[in-house]
Protein backbone atom coordinates (compact mmCIF):
# COMPACT_ATOMS: atom_id res chain seq x y z
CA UNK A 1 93.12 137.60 100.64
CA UNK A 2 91.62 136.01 103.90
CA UNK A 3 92.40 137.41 106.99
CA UNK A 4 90.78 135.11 109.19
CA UNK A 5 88.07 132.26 109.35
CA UNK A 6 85.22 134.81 109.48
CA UNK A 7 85.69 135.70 105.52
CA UNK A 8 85.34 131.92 104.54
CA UNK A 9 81.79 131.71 102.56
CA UNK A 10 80.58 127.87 101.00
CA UNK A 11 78.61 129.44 97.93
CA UNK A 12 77.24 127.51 95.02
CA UNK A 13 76.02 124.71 96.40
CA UNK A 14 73.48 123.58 99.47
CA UNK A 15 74.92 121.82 102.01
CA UNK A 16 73.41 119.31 104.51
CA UNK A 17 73.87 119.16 107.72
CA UNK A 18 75.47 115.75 108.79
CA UNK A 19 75.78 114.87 105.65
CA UNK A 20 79.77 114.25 103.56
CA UNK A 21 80.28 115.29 99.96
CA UNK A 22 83.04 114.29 97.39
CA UNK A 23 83.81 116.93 94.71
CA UNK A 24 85.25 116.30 91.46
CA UNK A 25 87.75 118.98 90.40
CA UNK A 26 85.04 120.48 88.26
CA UNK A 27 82.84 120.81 91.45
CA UNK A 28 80.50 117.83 90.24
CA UNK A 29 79.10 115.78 93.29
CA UNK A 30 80.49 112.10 92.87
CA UNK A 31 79.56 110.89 96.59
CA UNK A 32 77.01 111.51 98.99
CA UNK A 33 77.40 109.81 102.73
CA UNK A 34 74.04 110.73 104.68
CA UNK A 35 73.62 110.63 108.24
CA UNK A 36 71.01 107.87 108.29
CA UNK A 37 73.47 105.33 106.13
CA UNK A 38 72.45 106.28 102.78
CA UNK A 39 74.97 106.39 100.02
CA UNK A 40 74.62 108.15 96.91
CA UNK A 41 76.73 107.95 94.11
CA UNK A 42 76.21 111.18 91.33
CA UNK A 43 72.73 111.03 92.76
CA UNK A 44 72.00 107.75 92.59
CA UNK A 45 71.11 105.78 95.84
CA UNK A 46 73.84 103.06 95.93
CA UNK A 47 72.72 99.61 96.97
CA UNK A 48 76.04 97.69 96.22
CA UNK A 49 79.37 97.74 97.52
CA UNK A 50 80.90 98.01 94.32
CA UNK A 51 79.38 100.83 92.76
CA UNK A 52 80.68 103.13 96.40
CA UNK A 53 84.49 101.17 95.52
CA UNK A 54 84.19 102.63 91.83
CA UNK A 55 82.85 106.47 92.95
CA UNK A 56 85.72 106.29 95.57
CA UNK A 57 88.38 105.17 93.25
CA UNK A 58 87.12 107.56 90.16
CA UNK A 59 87.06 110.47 93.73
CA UNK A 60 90.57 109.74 94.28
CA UNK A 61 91.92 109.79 90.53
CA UNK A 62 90.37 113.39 90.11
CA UNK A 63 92.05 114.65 93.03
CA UNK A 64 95.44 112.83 91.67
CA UNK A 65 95.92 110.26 94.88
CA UNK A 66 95.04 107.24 92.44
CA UNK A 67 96.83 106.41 88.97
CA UNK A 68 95.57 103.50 87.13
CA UNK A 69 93.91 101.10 89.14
């Protein structure tokens, strides 16, 4: 059990600073916001709007906030 914030580790993956991740359930990387604008979408620099709507959407289904759309 955790007693306080001080036992809280991030293991398994390497984190960037300024940077904002979206985690399937399985722990699989499905977005990637950088700090200078970049978007990557399961590692794949996104240059369409579209492709960021569809990570998002598949995101939020994984996590159970979407059905069907």
């Amino acid at each position: 059990m955790v007693n306080n914030f001080t036992d809280l580790r991030l293991t398994g993956k390497k984190f960037e600073s300024n940077t904002i991740h979206f985690f399937t359930n399985e722990n699989n990387e499905i977005i990637k916001l950088c700090d200078n604008g970049d978007i990557f979408v399961k590692g794949k620099l996104i240059e369409n709007d579209k492709e960021v709507v569809d990570a998002m959407r598949e995101f939020l289904k994984t996590q159970g906030y979407l059905n069907g759309a």
